[in-house]
PDB file of N, CA and C in Angstrom:
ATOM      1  N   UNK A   1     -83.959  19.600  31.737  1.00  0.00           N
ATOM      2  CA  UNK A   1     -83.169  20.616  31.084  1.00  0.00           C
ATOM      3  C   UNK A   1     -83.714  21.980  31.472  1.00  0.00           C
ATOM      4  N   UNK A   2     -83.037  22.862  31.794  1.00  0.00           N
ATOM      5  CA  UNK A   2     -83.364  24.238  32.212  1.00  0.00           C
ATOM      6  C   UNK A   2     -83.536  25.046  31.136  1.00  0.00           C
ATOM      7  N   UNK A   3     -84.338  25.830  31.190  1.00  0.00           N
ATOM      8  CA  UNK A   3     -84.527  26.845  30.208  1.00  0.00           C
ATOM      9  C   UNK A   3     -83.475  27.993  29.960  1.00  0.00           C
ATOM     10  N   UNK A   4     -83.614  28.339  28.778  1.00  0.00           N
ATOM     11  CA  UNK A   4     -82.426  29.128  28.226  1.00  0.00           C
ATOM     12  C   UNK A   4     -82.555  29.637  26.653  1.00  0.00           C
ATOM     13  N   UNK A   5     -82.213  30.876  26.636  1.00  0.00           N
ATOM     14  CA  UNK A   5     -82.681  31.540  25.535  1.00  0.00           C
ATOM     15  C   UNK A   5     -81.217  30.967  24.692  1.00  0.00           C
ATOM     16  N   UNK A   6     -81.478  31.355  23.059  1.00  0.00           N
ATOM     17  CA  UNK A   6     -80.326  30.839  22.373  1.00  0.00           C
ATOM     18  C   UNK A   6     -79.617  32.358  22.042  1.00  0.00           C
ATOM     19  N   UNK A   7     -78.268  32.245  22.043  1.00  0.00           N
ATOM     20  CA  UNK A   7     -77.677  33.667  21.259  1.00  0.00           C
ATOM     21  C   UNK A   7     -77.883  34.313  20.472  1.00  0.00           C
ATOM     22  N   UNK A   8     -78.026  35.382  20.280  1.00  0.00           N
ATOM     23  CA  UNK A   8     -78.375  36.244  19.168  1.00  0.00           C
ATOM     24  C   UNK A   8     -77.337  36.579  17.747  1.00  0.00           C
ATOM     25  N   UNK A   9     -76.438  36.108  18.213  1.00  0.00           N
ATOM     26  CA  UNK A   9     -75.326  36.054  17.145  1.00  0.00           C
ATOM     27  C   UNK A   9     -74.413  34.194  17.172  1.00  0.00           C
ATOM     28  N   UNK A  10     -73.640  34.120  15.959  1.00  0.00           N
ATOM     29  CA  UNK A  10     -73.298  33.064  16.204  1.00  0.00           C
ATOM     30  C   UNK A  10     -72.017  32.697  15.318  1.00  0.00           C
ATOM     31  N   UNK A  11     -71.503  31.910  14.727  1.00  0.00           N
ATOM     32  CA  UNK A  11     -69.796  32.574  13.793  1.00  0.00           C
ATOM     33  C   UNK A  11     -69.821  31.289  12.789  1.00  0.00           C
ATOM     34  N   UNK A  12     -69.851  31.877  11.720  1.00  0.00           N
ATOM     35  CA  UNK A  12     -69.222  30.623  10.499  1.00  0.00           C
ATOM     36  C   UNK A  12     -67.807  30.637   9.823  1.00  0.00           C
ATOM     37  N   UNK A  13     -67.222  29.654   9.819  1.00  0.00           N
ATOM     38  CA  UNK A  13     -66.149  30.169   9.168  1.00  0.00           C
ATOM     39  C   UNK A  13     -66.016  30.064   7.638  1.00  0.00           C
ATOM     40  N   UNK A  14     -65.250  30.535   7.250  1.00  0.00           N
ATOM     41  CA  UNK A  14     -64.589  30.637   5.519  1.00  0.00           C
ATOM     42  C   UNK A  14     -63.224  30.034   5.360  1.00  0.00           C
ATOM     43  N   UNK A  15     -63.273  29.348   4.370  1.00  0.00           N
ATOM     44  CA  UNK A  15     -61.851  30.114   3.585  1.00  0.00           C
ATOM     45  C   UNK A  15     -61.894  31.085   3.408  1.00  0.00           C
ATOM     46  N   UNK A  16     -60.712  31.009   3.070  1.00  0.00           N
ATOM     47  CA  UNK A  16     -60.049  32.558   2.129  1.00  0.00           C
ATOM     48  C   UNK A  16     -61.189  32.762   0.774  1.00  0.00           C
ATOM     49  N   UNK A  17     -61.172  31.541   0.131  1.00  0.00           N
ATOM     50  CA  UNK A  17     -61.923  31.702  -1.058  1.00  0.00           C
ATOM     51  C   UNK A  17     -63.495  31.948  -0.968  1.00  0.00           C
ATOM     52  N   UNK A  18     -63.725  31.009  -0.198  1.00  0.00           N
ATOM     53  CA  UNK A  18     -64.928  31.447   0.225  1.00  0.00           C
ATOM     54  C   UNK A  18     -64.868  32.485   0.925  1.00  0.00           C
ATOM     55  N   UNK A  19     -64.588  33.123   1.590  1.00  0.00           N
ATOM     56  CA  UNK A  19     -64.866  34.601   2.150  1.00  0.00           C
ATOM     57  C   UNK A  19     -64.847  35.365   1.036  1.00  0.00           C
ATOM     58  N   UNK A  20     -64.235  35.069  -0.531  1.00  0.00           N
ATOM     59  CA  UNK A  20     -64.180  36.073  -1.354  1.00  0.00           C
ATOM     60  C   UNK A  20     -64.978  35.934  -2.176  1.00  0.00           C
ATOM     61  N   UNK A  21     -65.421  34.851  -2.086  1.00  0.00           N
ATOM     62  CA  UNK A  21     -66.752  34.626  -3.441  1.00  0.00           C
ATOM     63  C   UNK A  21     -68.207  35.361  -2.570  1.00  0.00           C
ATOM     64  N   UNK A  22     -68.018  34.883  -1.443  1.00  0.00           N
ATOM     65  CA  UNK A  22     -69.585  35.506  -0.656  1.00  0.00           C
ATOM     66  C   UNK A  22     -69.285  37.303  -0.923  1.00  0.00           C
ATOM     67  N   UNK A  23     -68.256  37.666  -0.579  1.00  0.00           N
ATOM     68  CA  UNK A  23     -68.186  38.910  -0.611  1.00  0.00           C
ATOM     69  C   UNK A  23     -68.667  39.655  -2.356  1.00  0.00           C
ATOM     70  N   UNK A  24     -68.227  39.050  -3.445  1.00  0.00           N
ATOM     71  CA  UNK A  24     -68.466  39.200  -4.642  1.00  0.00           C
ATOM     72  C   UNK A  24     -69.557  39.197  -4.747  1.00  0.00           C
ATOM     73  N   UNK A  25     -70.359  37.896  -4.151  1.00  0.00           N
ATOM     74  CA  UNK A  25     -71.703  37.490  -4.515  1.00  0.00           C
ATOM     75  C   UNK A  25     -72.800  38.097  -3.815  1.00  0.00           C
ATOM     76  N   UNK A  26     -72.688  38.317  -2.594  1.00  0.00           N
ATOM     77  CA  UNK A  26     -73.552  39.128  -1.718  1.00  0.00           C
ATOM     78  C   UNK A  26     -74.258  38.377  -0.902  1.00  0.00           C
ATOM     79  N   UNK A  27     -74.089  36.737  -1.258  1.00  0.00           N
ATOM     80  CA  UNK A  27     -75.287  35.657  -0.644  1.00  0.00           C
ATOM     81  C   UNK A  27     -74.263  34.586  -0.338  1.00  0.00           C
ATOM     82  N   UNK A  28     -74.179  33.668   0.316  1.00  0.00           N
ATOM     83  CA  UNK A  28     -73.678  32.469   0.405  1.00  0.00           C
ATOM     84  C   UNK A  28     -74.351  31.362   0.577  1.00  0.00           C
ATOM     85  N   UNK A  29     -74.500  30.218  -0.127  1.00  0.00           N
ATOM     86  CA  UNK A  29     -75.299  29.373  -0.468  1.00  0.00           C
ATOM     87  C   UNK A  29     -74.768  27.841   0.229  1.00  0.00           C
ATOM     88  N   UNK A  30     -73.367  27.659   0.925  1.00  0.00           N
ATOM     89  CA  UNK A  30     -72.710  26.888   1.767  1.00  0.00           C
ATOM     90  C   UNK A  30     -71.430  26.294   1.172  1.00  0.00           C
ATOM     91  N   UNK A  31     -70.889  26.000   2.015  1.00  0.00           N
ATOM     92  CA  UNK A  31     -69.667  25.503   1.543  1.00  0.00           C
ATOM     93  C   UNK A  31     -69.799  24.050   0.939  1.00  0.00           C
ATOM     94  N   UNK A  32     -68.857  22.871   0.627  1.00  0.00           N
ATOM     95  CA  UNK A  32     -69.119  21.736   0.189  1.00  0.00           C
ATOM     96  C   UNK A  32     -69.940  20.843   1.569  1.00  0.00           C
ATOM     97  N   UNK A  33     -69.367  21.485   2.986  1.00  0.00           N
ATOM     98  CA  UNK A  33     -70.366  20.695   3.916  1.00  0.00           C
ATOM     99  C   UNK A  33     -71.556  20.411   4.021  1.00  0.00           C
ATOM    100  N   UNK A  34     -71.771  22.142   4.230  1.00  0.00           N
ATOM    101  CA  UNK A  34     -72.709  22.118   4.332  1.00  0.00           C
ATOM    102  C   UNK A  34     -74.209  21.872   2.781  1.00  0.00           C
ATOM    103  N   UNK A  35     -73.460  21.802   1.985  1.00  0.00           N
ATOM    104  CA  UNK A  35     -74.201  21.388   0.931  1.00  0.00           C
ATOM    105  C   UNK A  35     -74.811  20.154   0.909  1.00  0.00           C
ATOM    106  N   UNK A  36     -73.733  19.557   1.299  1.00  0.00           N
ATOM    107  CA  UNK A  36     -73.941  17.789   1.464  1.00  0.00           C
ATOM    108  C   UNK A  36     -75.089  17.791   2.564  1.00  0.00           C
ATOM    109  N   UNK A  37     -75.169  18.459   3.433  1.00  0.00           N
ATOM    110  CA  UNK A  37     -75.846  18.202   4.911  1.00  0.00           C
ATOM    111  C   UNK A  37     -77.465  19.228   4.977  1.00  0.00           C
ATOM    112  N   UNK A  38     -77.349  19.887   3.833  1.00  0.00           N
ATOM    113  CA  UNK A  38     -78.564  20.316   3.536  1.00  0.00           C
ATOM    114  C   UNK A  38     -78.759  21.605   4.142  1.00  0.00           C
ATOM    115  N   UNK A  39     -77.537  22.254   5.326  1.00  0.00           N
ATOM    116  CA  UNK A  39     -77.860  23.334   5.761  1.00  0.00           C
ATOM    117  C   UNK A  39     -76.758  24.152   6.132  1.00  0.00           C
ATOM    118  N   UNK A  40     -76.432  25.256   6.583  1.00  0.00           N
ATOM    119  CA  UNK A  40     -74.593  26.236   6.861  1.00  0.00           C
ATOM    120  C   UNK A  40     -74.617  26.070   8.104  1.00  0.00           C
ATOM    121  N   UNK A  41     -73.697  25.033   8.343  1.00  0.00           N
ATOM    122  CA  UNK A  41     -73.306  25.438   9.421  1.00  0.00           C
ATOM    123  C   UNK A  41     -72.645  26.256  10.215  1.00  0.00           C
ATOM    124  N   UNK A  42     -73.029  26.554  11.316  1.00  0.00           N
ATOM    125  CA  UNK A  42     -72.440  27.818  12.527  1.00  0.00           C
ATOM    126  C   UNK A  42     -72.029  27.408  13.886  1.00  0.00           C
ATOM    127  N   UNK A  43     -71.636  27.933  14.725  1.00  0.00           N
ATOM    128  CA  UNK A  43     -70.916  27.677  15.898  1.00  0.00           C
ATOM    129  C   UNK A  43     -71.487  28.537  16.620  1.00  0.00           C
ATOM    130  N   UNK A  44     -71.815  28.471  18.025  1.00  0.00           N
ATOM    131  CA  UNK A  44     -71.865  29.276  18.980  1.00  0.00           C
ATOM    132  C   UNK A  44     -70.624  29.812  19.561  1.00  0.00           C
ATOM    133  N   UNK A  45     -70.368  31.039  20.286  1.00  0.00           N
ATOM    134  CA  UNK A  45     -69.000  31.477  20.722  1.00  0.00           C
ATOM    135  C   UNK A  45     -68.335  30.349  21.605  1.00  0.00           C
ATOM    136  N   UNK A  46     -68.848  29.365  22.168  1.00  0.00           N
ATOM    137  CA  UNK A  46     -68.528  28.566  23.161  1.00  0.00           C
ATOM    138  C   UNK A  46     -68.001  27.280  22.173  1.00  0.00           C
ATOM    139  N   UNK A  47     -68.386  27.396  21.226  1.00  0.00           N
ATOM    140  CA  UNK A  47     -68.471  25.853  20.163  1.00  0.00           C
ATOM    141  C   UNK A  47     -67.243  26.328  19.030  1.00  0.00           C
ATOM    142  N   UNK A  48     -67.202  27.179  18.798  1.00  0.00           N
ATOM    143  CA  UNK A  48     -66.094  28.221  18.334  1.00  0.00           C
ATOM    144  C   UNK A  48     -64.883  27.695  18.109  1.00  0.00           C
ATOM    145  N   UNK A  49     -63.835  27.578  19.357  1.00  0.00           N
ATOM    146  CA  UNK A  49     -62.782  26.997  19.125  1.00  0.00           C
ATOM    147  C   UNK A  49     -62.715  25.558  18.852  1.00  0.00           C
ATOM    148  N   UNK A  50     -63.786  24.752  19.255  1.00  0.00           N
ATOM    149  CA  UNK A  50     -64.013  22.934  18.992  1.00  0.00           C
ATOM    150  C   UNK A  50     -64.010  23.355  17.696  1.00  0.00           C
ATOM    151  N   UNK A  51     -64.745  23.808  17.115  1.00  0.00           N
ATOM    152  CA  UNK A  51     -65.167  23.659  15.686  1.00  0.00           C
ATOM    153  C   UNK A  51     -64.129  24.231  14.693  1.00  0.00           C
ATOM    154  N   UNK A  52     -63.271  24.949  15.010  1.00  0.00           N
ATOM    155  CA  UNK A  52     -61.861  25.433  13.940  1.00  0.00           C
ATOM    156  C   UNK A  52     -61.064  23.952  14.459  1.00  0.00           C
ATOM    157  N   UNK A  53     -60.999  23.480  15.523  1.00  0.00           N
ATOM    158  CA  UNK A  53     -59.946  22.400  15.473  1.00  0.00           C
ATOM    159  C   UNK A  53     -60.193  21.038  15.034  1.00  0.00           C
ATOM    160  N   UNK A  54     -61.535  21.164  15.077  1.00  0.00           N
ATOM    161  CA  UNK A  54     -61.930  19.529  14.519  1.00  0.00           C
ATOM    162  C   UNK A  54     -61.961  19.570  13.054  1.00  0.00           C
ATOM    163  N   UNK A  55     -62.395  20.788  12.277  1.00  0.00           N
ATOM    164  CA  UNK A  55     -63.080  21.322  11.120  1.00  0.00           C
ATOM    165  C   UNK A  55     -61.892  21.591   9.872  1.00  0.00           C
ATOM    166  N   UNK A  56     -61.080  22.515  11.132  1.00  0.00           N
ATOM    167  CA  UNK A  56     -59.843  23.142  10.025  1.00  0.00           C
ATOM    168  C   UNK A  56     -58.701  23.805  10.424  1.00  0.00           C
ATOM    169  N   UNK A  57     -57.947  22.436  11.184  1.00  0.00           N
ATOM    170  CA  UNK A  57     -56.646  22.198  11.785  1.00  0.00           C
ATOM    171  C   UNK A  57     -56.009  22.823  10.826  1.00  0.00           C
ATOM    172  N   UNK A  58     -54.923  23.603  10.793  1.00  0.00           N
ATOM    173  CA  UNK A  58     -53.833  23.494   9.947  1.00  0.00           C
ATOM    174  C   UNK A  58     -53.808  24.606   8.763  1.00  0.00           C
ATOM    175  N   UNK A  59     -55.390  24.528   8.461  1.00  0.00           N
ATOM    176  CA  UNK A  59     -55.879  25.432   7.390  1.00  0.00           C
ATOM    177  C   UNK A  59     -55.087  27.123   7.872  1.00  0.00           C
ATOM    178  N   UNK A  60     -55.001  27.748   6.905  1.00  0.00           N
ATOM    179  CA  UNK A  60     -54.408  29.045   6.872  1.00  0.00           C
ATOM    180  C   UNK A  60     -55.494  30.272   6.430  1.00  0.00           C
ATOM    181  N   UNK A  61     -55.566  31.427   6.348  1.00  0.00           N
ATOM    182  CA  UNK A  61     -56.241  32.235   5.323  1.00  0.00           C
ATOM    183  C   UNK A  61     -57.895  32.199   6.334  1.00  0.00           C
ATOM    184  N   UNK A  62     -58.315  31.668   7.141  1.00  0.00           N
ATOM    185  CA  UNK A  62     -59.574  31.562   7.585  1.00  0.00           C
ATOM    186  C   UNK A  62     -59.914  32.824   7.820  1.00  0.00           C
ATOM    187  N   UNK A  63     -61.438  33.112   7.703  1.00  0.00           N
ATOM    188  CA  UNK A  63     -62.034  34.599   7.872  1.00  0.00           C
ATOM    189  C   UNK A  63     -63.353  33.681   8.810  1.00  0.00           C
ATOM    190  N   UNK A  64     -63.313  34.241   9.658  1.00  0.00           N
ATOM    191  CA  UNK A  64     -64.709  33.584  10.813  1.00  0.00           C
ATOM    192  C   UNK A  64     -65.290  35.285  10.874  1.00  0.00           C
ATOM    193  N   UNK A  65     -66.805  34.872  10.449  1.00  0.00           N
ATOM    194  CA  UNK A  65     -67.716  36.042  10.415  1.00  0.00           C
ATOM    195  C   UNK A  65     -68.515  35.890  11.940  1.00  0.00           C
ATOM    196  N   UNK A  66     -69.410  36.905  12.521  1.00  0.00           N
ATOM    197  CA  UNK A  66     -70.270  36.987  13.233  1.00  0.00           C
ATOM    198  C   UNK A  66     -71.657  37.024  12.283  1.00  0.00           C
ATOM    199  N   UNK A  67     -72.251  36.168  12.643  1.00  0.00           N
ATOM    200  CA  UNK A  67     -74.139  36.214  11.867  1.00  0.00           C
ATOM    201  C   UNK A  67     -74.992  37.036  13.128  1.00  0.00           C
ATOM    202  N   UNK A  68     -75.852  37.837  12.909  1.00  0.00           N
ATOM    203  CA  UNK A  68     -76.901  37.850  13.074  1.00  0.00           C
ATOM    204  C   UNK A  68     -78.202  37.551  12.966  1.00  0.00           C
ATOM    205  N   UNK A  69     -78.285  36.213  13.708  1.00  0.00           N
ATOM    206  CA  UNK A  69     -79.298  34.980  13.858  1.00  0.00           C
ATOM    207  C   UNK A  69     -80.775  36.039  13.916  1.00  0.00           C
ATOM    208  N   UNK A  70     -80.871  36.289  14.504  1.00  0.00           N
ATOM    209  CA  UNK A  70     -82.011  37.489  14.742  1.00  0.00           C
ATOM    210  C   UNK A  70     -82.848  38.129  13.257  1.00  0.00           C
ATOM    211  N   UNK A  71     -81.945  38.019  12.555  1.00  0.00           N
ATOM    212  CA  UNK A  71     -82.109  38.839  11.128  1.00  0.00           C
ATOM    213  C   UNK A  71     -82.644  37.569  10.284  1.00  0.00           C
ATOM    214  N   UNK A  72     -82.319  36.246  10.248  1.00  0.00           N
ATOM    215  CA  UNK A  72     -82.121  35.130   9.623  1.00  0.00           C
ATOM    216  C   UNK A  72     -83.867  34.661  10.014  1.00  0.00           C
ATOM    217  N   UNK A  73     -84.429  34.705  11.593  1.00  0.00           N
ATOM    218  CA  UNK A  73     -85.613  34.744  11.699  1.00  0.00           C
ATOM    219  C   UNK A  73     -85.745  32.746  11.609  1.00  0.00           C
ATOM    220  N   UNK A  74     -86.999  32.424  10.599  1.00  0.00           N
ATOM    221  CA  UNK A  74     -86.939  31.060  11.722  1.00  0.00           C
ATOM    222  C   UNK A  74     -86.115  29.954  10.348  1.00  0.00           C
ATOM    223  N   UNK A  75     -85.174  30.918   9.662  1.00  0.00           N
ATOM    224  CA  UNK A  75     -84.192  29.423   8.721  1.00  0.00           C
ATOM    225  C   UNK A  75     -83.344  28.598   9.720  1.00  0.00           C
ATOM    226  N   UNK A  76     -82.740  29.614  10.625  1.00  0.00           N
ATOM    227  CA  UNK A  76     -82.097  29.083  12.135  1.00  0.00           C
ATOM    228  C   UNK A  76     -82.853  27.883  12.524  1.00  0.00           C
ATOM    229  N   UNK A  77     -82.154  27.087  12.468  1.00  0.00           N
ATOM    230  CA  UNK A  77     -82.492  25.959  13.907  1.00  0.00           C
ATOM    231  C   UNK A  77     -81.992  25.279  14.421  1.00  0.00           C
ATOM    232  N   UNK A  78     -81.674  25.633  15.717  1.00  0.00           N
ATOM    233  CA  UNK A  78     -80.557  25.017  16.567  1.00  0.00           C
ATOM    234  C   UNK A  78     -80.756  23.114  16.830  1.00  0.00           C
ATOM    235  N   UNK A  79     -80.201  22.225  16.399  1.00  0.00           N
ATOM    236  CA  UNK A  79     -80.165  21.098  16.336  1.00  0.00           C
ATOM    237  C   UNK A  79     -79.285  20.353  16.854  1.00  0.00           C
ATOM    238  N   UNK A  80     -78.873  19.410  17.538  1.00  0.00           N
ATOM    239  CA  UNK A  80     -77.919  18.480  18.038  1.00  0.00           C
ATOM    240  C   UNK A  80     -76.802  17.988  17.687  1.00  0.00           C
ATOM    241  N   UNK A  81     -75.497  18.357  18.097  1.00  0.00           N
ATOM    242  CA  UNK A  81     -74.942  17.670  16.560  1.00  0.00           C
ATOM    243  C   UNK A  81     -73.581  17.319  17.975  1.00  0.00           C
ATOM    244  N   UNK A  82     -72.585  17.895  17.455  1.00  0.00           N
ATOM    245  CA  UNK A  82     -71.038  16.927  18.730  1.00  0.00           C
ATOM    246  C   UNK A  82     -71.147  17.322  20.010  1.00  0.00           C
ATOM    247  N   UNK A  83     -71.018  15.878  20.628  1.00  0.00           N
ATOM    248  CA  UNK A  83     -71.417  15.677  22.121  1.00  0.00           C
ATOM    249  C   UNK A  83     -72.415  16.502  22.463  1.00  0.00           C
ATOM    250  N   UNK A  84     -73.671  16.635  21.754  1.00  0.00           N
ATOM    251  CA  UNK A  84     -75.170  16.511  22.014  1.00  0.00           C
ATOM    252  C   UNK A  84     -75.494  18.210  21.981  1.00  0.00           C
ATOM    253  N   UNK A  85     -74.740  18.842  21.917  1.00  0.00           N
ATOM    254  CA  UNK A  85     -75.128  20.050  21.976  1.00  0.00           C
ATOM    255  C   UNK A  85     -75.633  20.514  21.136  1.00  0.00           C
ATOM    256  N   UNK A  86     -75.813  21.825  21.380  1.00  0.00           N
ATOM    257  CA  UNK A  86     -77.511  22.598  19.977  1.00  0.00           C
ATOM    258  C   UNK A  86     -76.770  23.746  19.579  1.00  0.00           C
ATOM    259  N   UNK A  87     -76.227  23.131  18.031  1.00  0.00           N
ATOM    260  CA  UNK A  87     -75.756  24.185  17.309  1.00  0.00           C
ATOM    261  C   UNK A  87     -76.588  24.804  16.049  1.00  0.00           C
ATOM    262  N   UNK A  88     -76.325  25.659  15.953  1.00  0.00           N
ATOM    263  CA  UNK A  88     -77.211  26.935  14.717  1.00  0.00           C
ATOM    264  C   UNK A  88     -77.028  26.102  13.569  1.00  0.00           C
ATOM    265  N   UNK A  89     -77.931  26.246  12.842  1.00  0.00           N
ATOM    266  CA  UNK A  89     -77.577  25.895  11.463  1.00  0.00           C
ATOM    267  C   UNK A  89     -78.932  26.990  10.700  1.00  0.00           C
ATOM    268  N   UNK A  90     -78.002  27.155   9.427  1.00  0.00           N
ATOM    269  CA  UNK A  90     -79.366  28.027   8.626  1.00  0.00           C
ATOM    270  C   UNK A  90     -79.526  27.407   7.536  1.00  0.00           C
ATOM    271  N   UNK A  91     -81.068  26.941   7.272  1.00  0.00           N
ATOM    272  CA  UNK A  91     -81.783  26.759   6.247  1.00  0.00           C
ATOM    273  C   UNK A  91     -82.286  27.307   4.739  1.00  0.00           C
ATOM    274  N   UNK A  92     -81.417  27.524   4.414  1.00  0.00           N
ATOM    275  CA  UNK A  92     -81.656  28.986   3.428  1.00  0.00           C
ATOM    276  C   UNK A  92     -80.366  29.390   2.919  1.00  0.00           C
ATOM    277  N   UNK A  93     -79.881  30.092   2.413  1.00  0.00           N
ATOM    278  CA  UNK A  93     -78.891  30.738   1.911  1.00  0.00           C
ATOM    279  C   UNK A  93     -78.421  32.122   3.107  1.00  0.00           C
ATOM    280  N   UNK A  94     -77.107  32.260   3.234  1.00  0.00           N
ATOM    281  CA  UNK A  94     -76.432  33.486   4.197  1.00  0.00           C
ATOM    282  C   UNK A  94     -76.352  34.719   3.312  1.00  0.00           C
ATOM    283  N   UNK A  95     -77.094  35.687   3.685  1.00  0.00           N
ATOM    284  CA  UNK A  95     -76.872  37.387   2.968  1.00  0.00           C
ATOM    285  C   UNK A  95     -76.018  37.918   3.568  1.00  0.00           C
ATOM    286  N   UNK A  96     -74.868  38.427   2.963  1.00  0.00           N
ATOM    287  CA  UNK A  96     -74.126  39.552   3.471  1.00  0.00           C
ATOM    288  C   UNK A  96     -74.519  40.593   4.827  1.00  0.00           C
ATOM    289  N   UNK A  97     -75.729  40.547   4.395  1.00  0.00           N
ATOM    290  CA  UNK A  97     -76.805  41.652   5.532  1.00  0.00           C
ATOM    291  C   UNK A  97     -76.894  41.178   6.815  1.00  0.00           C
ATOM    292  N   UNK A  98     -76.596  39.891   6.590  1.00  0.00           N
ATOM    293  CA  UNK A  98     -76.278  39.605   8.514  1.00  0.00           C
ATOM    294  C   UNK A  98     -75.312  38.870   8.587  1.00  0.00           C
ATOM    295  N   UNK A  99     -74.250  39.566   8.120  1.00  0.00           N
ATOM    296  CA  UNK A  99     -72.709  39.724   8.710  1.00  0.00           C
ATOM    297  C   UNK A  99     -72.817  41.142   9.431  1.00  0.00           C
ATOM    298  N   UNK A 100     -72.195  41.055  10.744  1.00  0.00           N
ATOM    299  CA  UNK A 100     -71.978  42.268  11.495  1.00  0.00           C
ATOM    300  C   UNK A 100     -70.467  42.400  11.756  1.00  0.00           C
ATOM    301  N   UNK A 101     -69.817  41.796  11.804  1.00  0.00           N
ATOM    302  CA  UNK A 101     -68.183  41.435  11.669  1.00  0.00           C
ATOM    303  C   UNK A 101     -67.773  40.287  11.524  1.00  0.00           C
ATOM    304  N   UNK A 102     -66.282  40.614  10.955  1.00  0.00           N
ATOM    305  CA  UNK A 102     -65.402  39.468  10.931  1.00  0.00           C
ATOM    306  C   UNK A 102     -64.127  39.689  10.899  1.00  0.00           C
ATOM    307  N   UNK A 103     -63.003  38.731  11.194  1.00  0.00           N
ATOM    308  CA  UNK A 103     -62.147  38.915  11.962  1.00  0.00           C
ATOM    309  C   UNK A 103     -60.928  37.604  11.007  1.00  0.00           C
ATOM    310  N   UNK A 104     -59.849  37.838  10.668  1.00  0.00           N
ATOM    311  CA  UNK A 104     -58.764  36.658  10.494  1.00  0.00           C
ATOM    312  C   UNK A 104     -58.963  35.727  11.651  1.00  0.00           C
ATOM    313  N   UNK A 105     -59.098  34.823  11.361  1.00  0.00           N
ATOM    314  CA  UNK A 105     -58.604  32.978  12.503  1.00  0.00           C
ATOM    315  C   UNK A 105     -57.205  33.438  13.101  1.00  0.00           C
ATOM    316  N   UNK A 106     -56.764  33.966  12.296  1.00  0.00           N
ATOM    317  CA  UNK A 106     -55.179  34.088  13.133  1.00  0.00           C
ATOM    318  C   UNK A 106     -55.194  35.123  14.214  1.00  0.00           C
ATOM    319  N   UNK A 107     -56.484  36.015  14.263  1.00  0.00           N
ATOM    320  CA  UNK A 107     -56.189  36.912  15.149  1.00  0.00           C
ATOM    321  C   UNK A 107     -57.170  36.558  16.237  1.00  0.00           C
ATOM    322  N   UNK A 108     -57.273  37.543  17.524  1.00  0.00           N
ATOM    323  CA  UNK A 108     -58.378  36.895  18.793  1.00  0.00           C
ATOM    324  C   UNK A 108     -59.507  37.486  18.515  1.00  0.00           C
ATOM    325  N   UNK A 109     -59.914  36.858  19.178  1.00  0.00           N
ATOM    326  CA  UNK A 109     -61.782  37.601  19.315  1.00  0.00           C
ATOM    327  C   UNK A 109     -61.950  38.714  20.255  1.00  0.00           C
ATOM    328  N   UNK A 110     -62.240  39.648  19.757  1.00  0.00           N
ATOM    329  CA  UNK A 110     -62.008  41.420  20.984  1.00  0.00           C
ATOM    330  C   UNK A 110     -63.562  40.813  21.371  1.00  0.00           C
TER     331      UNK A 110
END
C-alpha cells in the first residue's frame, strides 16, 4: 500500500431534523447509526455520493456539512468499512466549531 496522507476535511450528512437539533444544540452526539456503532459517521469527498445512495435513497430535506477533521484531532479514525476502504469516523461528540460549510443534498458541491 502506498503512502498517503488522509483529508483534512470530510462530510456527514443530516436530516432535516437533525441538522436542526445540532444547530439548537451546538454539539451533535450521532444519529441512531451511529449510536448503535459507537461512533459518527463521515464520508470522504470520493465516498460522498456511495454513501447518500446506499444510506439515504429517496430521503428529502438532507443538509451534508463539511467537518474539519483537523480541529477534531485524534477522535478521528479512519477505519475500514464498504469495499475495504478507510472512512472517518469520530469518537466523541461533533461541535458546531468544526462545521466550515454546508450545503442542501439537492444542490451540487461548488
Amino acid at each position: 500500500m502506498s503512502e498517503h496522507s488522509n483529508p483534512d476535511t470530510a462530510f456527514k450528512i443530516f436530516t432535516a431534523a437533525q441538522w436542526a437539533q445540532f444547530e439548537a444544540d451546538g454539539v451533535f452526539h450521532g444519529a441512531p447509526v451511529d449510536l448503535a456503532d459507537g461512533y459518527i459517521h463521515l464520508s470522504a469527498t470520493d465516498q460522498l455520493q456511495g454513501t447518500l445512495d446506499k444510506h439515504f435513497a429517496g430521503q428529502d430535506g438532507l443538509v451534508i456539512a463539511e467537518v474539519n477533521l483537523a480541529q477534531l484531532g485524534e477522535s478521528i479514525i479512519w477505519e475500514e468499512s464498504r469495499g475495504g476502504a478507510l472512512f472517518p469516523h469520530i469518537y466523541g461528540p461533533l461541535p458546531m466549531g468544526a462545521i466550515i460549510g454546508f450545503f442542501d443534498a439537492d444542490q451540487s458541491m461548488t
